[in-house]
C-alpha atoms as a PDB file:
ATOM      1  CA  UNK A   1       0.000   0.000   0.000  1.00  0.00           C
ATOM      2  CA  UNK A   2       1.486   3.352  -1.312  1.00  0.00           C
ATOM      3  CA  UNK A   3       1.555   6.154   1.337  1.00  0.00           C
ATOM      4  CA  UNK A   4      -0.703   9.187   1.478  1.00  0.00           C
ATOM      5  CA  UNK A   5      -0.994  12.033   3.284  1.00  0.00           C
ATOM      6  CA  UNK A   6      -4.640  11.906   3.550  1.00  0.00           C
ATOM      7  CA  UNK A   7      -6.515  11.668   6.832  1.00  0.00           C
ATOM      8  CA  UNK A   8      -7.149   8.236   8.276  1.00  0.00           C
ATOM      9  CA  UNK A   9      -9.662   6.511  10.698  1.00  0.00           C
ATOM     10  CA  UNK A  10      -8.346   5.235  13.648  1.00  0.00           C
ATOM     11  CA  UNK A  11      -8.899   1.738  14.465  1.00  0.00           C
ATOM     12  CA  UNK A  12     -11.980   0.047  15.632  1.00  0.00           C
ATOM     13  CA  UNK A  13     -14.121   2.201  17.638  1.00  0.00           C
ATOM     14  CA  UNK A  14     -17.169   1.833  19.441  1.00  0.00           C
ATOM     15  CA  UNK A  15     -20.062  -0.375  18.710  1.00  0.00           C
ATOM     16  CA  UNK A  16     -22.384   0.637  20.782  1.00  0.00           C
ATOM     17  CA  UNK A  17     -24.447   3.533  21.752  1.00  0.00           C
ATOM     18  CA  UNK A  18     -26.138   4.645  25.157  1.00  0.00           C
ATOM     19  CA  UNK A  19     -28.754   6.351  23.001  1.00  0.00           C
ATOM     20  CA  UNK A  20     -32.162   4.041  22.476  1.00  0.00           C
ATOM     21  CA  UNK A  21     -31.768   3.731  18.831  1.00  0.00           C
ATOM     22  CA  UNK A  22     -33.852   0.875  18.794  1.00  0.00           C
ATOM     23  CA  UNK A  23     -30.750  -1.250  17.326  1.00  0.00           C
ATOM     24  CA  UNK A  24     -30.391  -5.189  18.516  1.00  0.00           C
ATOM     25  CA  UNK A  25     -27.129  -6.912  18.466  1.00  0.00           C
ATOM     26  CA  UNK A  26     -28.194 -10.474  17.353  1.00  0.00           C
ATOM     27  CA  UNK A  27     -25.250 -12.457  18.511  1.00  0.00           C
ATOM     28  CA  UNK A  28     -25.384 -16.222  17.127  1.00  0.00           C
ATOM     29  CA  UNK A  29     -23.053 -19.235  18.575  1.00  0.00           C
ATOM     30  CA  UNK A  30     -22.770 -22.436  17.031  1.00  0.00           C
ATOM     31  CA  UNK A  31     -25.465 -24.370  18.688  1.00  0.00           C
ATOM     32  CA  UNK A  32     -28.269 -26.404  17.600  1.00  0.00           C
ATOM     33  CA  UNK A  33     -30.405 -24.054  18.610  1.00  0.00           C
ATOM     34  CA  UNK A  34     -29.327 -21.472  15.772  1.00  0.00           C
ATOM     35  CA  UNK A  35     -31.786 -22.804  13.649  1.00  0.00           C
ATOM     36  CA  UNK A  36     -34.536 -20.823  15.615  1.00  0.00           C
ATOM     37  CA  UNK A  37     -32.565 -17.000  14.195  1.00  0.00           C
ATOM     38  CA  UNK A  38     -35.426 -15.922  11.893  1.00  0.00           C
ATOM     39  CA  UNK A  39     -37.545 -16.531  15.171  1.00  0.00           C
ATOM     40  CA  UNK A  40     -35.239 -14.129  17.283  1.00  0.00           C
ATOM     41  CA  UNK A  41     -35.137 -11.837  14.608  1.00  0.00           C
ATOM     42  CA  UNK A  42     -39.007 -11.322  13.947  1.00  0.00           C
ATOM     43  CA  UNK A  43     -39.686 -11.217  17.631  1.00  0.00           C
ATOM     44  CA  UNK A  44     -37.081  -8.602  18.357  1.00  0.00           C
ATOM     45  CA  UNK A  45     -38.474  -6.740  14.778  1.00  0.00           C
ATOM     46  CA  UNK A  46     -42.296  -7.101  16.341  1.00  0.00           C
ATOM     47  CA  UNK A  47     -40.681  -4.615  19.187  1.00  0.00           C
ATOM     48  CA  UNK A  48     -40.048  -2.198  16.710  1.00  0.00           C
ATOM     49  CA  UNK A  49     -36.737  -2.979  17.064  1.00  0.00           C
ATOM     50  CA  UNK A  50     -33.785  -3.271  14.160  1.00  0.00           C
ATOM     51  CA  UNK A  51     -31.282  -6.215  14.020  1.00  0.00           C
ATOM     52  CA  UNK A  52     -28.415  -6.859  13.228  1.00  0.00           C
ATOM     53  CA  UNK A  53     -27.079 -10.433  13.396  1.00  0.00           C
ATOM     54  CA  UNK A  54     -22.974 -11.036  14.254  1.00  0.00           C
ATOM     55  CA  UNK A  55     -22.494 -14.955  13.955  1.00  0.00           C
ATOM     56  CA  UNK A  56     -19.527 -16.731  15.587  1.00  0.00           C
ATOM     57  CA  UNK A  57     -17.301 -18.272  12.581  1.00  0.00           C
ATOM     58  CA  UNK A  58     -18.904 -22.187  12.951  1.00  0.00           C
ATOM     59  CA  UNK A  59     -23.005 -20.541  13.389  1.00  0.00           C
ATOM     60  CA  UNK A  60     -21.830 -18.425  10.008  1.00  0.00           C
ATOM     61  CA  UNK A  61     -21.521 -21.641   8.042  1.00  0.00           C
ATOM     62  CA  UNK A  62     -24.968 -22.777   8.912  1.00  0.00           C
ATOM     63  CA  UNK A  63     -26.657 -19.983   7.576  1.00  0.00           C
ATOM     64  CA  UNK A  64     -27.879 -18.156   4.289  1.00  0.00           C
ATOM     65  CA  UNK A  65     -26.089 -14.731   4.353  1.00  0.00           C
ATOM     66  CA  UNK A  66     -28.915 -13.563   1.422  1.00  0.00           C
ATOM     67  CA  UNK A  67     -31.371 -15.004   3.838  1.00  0.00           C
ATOM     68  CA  UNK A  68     -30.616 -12.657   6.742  1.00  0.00           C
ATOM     69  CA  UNK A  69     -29.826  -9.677   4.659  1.00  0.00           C
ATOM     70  CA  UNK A  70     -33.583 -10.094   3.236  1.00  0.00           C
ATOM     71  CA  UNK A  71     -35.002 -10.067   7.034  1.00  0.00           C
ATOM     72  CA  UNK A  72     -32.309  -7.592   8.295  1.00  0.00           C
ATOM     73  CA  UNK A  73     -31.579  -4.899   5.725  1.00  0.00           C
ATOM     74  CA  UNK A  74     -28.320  -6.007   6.729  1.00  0.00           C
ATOM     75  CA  UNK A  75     -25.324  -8.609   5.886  1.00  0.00           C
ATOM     76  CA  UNK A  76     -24.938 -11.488   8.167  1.00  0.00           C
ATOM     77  CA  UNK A  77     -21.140 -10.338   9.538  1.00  0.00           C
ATOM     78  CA  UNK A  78     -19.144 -12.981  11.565  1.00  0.00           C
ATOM     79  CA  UNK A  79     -15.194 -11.954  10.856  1.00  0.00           C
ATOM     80  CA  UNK A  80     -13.663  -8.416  12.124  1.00  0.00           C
ATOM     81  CA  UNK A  81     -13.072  -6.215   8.973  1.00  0.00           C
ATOM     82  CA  UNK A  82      -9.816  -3.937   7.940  1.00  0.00           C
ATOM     83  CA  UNK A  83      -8.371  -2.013  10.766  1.00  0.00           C
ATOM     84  CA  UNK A  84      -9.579   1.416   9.119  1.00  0.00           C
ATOM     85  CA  UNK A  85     -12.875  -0.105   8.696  1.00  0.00           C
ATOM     86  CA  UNK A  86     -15.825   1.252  11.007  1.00  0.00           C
ATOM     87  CA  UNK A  87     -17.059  -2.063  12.378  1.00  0.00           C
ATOM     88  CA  UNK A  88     -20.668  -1.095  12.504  1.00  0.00           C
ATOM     89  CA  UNK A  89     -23.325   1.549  11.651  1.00  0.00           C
ATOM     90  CA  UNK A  90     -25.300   2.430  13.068  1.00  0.00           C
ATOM     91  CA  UNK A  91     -24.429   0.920  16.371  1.00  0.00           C
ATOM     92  CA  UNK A  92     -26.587  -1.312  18.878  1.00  0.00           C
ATOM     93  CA  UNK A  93     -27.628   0.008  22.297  1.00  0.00           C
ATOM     94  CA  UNK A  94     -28.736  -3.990  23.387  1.00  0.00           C
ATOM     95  CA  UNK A  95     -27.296  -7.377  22.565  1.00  0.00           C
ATOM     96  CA  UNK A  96     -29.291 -10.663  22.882  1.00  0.00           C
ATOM     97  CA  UNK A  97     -27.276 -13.598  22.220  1.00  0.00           C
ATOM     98  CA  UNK A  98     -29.096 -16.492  21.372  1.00  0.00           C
ATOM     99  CA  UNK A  99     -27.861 -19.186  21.842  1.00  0.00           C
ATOM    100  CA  UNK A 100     -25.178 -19.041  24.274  1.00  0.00           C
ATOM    101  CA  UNK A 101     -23.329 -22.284  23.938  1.00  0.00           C
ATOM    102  CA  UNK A 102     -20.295 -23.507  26.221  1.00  0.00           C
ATOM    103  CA  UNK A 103     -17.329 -22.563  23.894  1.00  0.00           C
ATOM    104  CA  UNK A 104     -18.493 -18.855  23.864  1.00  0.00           C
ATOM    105  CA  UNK A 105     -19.892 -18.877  27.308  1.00  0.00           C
ATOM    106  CA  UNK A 106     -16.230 -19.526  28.997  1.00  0.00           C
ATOM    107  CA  UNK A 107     -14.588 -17.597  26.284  1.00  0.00           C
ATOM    108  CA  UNK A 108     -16.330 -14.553  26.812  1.00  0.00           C
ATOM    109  CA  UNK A 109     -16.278 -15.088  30.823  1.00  0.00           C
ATOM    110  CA  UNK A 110     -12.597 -15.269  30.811  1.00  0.00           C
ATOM    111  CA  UNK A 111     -12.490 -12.500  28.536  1.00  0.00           C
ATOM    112  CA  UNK A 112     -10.772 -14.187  25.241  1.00  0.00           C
ATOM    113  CA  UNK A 113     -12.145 -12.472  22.212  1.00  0.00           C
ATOM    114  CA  UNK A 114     -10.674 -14.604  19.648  1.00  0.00           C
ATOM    115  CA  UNK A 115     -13.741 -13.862  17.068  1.00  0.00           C
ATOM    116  CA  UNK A 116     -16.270 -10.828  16.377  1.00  0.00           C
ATOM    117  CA  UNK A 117     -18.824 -12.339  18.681  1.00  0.00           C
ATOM    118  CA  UNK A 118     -16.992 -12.544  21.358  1.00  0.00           C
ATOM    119  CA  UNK A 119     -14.876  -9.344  20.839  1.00  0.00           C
ATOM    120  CA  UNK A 120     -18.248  -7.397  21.183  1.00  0.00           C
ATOM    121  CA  UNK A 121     -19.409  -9.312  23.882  1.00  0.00           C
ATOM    122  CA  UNK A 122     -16.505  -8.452  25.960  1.00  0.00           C
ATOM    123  CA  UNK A 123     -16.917  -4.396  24.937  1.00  0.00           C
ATOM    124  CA  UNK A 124     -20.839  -4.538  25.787  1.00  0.00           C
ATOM    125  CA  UNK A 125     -20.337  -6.120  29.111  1.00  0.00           C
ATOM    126  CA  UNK A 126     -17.396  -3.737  29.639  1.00  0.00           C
ATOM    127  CA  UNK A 127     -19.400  -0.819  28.595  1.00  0.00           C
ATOM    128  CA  UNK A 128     -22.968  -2.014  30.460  1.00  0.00           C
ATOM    129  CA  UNK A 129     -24.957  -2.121  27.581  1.00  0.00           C
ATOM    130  CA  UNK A 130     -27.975  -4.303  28.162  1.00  0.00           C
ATOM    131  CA  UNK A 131     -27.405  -7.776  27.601  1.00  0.00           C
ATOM    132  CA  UNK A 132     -29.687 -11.091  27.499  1.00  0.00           C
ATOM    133  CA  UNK A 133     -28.248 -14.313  27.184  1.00  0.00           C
ATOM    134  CA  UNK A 134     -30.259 -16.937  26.160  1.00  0.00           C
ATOM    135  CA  UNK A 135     -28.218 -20.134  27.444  1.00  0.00           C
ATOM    136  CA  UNK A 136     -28.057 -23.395  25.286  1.00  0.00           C
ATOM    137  CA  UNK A 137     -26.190 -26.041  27.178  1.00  0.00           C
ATOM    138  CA  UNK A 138     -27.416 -29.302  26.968  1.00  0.00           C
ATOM    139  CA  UNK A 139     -26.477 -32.576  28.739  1.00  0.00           C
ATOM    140  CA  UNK A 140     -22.786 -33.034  29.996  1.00  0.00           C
ATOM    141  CA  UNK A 141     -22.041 -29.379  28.629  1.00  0.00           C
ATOM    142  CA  UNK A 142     -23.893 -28.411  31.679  1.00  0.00           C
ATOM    143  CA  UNK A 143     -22.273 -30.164  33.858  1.00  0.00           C
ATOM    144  CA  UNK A 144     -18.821 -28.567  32.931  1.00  0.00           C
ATOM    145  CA  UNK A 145     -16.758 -28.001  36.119  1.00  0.00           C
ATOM    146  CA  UNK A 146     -16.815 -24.204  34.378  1.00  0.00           C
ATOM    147  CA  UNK A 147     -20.202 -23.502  33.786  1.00  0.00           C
ATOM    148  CA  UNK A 148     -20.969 -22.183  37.170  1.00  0.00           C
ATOM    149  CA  UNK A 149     -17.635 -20.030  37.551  1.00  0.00           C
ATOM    150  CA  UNK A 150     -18.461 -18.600  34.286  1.00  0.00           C
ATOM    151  CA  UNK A 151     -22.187 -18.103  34.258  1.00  0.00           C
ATOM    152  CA  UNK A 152     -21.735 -16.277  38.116  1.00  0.00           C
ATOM    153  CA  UNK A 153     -19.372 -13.984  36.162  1.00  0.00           C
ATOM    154  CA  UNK A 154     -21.715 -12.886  33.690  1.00  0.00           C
ATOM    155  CA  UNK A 155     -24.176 -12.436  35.999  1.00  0.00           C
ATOM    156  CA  UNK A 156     -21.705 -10.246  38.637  1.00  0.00           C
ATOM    157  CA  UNK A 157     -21.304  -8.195  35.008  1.00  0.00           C
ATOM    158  CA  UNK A 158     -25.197  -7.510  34.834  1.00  0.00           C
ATOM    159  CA  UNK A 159     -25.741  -9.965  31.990  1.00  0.00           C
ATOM    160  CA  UNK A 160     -29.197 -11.131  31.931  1.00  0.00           C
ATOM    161  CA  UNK A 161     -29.035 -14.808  31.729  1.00  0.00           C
ATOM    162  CA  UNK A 162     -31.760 -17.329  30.729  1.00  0.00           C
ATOM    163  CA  UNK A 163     -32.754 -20.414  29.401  1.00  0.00           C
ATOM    164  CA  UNK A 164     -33.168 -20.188  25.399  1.00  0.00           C
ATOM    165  CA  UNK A 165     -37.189 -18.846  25.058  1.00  0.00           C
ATOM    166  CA  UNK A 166     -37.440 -17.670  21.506  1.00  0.00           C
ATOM    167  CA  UNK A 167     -40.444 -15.658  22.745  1.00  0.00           C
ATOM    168  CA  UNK A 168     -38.972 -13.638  25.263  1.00  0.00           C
ATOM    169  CA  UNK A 169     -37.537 -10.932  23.823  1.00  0.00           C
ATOM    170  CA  UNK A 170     -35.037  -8.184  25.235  1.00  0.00           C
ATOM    171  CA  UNK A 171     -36.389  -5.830  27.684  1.00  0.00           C
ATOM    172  CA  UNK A 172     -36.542  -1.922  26.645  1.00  0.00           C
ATOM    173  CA  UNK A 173     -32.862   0.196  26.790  1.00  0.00           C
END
């Protein structure tokens, strides 16, 4: 890349807004229950609400990215872009992540945000922007030794943690 003198962007920035913009965060981990997504979508969209739908890298494969754009408005994103890329407009001011499965439940307790999802995850919670996790863990997943650890730090961060309900939608900013 040749240099210029022109102005540049600085890296990353924020994602999220304080401001009630009526924008949803729809963040999607690779669990069986990510077949239920045009479900979340609608019901958070019945609020009045706009979504926007981050997918970790393995729930990314499972899906039609001209699918979600059609419901959305917006393209399915589950990789960071360029460093002098804004990440996201217009930015979210709730998350709901749906479902919350084991490998992104410990990752984002112990703070490793080693993909998109996770990386916003991690600035939400740090920020305190509203968060509901709907939590998918089925059979000996649940009984992981780190489960509790990391579902008592989520909640100690304000996360709102629940069983997946694909009728329960996030509460009002």
């Amino acid at each position: 890349m040749p240099f210029s003198d022109e102005p540049r962007r600085a890296p990353g920035g924020p994602s999220f807004t304080f401001d009630d913009n009526g924008v949803t965060f729809l963040m999607v981990c690779g669990g069986g229950r990510a077949v239920d997504t045009d479900h979340r979508i609608r019901a958070e969209q019945a609020l009045g609400r706009r979504v926007h739908v981050i997918a970790t890298p393995t729930a990314a494969q499972w899906f039609d990215p001209a699918e979600i754009e059609a419901l959305t408005g917006w393209p399915l994103r589950s990789a960071m872009p360029g460093p002098l890329v804004p990440i996201f407009e217009p930015l979210a001011c709730r998350v709901l992540v749906s479902p919350l499965t084991l490998n992104s439940l410990t990752k984002w307790a112990d703070g490793h945000s080693d993909n998109l999802v996770i990386s916003l995850l991690c600035e939400a919670s740090g920020l305190g922007i509203p968060i509901r996790a709907e939590v998918s863990l089925g059979g000996p997943y649940a009984l992981h030794p780190a489960v509790p650890r990391a579902l008592a730090t989520l909640a100690a961060l304000g996360v709102q943690l629940s069983p997946i309900d694909p009728s329960f939608p996030l509460p009002p900013h």
